[in-house]
PDB file of N, CA and C in Angstrom:
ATOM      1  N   UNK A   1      14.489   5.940 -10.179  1.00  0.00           N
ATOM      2  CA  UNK A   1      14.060   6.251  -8.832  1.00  0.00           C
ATOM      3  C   UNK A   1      14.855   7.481  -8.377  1.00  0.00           C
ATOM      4  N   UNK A   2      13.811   8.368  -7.795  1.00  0.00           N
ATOM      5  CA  UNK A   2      14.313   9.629  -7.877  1.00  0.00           C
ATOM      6  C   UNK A   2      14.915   9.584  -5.998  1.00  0.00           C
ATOM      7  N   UNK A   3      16.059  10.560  -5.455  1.00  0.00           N
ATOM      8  CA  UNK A   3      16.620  10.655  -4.061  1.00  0.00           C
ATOM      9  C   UNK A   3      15.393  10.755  -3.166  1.00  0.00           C
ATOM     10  N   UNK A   4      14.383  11.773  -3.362  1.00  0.00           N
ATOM     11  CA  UNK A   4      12.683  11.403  -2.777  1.00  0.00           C
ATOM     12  C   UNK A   4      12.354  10.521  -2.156  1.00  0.00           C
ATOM     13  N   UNK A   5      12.543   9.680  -3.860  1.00  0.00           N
ATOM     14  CA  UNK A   5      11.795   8.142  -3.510  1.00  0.00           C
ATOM     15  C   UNK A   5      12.661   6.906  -2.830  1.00  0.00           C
ATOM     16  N   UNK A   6      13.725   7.810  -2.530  1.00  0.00           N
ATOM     17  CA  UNK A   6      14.671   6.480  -1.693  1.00  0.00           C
ATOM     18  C   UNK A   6      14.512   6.962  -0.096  1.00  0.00           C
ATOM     19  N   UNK A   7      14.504   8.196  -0.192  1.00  0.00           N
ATOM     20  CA  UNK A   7      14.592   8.462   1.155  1.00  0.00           C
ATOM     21  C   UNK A   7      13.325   8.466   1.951  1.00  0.00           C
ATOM     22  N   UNK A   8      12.104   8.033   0.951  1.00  0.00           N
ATOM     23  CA  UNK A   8      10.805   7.671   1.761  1.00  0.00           C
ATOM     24  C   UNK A   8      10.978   6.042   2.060  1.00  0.00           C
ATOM     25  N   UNK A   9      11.831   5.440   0.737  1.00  0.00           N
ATOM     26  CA  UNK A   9      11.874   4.162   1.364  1.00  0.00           C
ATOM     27  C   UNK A   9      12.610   3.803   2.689  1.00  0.00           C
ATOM     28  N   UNK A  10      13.766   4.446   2.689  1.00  0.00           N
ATOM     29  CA  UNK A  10      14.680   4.694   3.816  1.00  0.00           C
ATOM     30  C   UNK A  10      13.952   4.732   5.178  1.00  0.00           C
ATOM     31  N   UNK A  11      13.004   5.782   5.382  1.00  0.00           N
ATOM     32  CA  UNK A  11      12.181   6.271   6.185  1.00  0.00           C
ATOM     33  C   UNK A  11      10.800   5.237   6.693  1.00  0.00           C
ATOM     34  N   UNK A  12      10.566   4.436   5.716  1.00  0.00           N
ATOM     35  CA  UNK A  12       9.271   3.559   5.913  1.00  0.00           C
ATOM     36  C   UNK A  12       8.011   4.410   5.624  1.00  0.00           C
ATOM     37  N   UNK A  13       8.244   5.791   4.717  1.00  0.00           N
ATOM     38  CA  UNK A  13       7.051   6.320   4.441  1.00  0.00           C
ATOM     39  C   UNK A  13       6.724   5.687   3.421  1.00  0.00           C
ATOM     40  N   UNK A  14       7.267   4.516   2.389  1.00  0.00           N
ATOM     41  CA  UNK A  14       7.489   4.349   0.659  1.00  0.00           C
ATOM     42  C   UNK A  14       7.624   2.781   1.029  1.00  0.00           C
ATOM     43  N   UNK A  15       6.656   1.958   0.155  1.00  0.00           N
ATOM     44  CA  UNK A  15       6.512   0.661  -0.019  1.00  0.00           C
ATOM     45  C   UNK A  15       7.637   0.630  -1.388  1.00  0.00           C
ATOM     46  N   UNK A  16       8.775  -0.461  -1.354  1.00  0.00           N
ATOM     47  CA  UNK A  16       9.344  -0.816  -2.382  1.00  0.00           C
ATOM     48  C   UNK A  16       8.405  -1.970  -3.474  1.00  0.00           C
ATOM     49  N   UNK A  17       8.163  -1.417  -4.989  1.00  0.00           N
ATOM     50  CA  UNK A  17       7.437  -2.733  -5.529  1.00  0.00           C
ATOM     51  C   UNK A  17       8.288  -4.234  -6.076  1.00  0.00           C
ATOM     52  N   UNK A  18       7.496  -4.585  -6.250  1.00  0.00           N
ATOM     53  CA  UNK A  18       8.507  -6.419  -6.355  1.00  0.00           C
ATOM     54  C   UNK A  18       9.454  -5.762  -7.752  1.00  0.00           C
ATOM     55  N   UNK A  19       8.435  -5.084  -8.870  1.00  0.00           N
ATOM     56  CA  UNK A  19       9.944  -4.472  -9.805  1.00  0.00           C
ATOM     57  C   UNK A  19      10.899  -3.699  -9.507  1.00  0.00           C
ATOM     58  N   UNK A  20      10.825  -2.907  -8.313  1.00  0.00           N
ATOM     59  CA  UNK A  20      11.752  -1.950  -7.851  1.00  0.00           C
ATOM     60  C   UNK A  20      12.918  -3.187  -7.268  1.00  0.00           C
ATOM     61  N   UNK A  21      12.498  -3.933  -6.103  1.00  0.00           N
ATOM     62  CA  UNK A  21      12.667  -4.668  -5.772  1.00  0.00           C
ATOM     63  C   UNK A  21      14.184  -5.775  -6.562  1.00  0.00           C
ATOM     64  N   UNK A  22      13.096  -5.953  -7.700  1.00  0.00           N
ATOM     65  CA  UNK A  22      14.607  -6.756  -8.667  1.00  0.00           C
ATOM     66  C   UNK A  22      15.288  -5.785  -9.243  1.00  0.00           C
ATOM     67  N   UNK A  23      14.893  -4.725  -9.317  1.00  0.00           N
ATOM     68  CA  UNK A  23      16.154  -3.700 -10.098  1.00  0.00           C
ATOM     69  C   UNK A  23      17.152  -3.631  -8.980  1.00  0.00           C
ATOM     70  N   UNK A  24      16.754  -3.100  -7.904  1.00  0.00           N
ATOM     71  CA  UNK A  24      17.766  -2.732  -6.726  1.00  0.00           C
ATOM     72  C   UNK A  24      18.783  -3.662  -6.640  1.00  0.00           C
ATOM     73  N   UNK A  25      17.734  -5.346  -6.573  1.00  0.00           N
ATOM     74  CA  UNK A  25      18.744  -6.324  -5.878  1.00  0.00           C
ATOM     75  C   UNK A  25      19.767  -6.373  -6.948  1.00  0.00           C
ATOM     76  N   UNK A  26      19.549  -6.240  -8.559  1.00  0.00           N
ATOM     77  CA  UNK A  26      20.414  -6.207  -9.669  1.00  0.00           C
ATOM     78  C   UNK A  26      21.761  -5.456  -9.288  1.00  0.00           C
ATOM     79  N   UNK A  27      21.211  -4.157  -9.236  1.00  0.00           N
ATOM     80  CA  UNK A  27      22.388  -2.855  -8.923  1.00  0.00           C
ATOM     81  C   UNK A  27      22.992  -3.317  -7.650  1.00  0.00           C
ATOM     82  N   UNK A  28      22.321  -3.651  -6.464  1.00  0.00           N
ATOM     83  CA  UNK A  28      23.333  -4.079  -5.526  1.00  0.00           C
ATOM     84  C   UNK A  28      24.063  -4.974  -5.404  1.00  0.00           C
ATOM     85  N   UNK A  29      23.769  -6.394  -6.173  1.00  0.00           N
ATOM     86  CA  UNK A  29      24.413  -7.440  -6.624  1.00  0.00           C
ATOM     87  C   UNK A  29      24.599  -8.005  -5.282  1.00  0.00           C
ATOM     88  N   UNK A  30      23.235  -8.600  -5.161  1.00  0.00           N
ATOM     89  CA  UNK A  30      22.433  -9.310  -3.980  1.00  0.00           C
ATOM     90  C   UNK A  30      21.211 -10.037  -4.914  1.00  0.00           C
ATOM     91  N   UNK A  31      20.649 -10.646  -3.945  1.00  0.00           N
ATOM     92  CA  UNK A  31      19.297 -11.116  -4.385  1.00  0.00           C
ATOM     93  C   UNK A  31      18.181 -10.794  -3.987  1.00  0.00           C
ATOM     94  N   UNK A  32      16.924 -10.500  -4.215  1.00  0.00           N
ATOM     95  CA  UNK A  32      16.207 -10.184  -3.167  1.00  0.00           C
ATOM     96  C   UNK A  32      15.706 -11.071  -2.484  1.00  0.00           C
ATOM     97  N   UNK A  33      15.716 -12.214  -2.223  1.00  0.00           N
ATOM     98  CA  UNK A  33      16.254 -12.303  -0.643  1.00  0.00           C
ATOM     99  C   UNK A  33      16.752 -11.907   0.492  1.00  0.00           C
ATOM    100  N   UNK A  34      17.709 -11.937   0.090  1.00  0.00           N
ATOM    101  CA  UNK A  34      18.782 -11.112   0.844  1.00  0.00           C
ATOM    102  C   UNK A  34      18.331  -9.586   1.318  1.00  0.00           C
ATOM    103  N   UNK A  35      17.774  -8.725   0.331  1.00  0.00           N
ATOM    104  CA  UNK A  35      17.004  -7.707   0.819  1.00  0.00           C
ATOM    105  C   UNK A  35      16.083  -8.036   1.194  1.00  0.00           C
ATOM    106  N   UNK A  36      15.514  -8.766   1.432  1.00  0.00           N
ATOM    107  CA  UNK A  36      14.255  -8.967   2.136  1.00  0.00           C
ATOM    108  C   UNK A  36      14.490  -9.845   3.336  1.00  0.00           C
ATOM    109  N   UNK A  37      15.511 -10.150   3.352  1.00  0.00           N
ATOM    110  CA  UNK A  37      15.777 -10.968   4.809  1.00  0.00           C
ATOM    111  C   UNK A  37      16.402 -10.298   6.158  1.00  0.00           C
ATOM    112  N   UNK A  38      15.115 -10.023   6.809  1.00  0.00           N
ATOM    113  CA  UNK A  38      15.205  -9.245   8.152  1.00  0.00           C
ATOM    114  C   UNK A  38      16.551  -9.412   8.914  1.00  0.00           C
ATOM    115  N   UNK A  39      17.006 -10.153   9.108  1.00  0.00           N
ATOM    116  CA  UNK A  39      18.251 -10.568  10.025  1.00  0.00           C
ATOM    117  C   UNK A  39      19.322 -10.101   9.433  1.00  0.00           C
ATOM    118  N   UNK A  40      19.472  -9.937   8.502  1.00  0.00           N
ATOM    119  CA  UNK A  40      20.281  -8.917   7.684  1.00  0.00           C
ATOM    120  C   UNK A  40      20.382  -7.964   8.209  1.00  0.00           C
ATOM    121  N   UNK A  41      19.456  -6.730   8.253  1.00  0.00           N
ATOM    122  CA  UNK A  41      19.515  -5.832   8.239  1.00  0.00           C
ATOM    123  C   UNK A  41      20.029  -4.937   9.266  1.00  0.00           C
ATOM    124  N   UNK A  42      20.344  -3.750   9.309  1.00  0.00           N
ATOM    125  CA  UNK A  42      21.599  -3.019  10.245  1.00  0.00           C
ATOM    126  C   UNK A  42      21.058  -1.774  10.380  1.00  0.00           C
ATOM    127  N   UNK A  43      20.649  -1.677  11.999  1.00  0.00           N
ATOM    128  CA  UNK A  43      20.818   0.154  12.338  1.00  0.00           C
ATOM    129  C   UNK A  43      22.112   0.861  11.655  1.00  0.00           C
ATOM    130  N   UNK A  44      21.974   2.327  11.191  1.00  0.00           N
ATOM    131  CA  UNK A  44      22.908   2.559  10.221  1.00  0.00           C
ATOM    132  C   UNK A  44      22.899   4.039  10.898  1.00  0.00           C
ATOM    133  N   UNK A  45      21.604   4.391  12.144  1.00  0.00           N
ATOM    134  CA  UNK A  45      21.937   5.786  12.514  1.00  0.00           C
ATOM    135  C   UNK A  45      22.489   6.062  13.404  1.00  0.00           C
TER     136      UNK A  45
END
């Protein structure tokens, strides 16, 4: 996944797929759950 394609995901221009999905949660060493669980998530700007 190219900086592009993160920063459209970033943006909400870029749907993440369920394989992107388990790679990420791999590398972040999370679950996806956890990425996918709204209440989680954090304004960051």
């Amino acid at each position: 996944m190219d900086k592009n394609a993160v920063q459209r995901i970033e943006s909400g221009e870029r749907f993440v797929t369920d394989i992107e999905l388990k790679v990420l949660s791999r590398v972040l060493g999370v679950t996806a759950d956890e990425l996918l669980n709204a209440k989680d998530i954090q304004n960051i700007s």
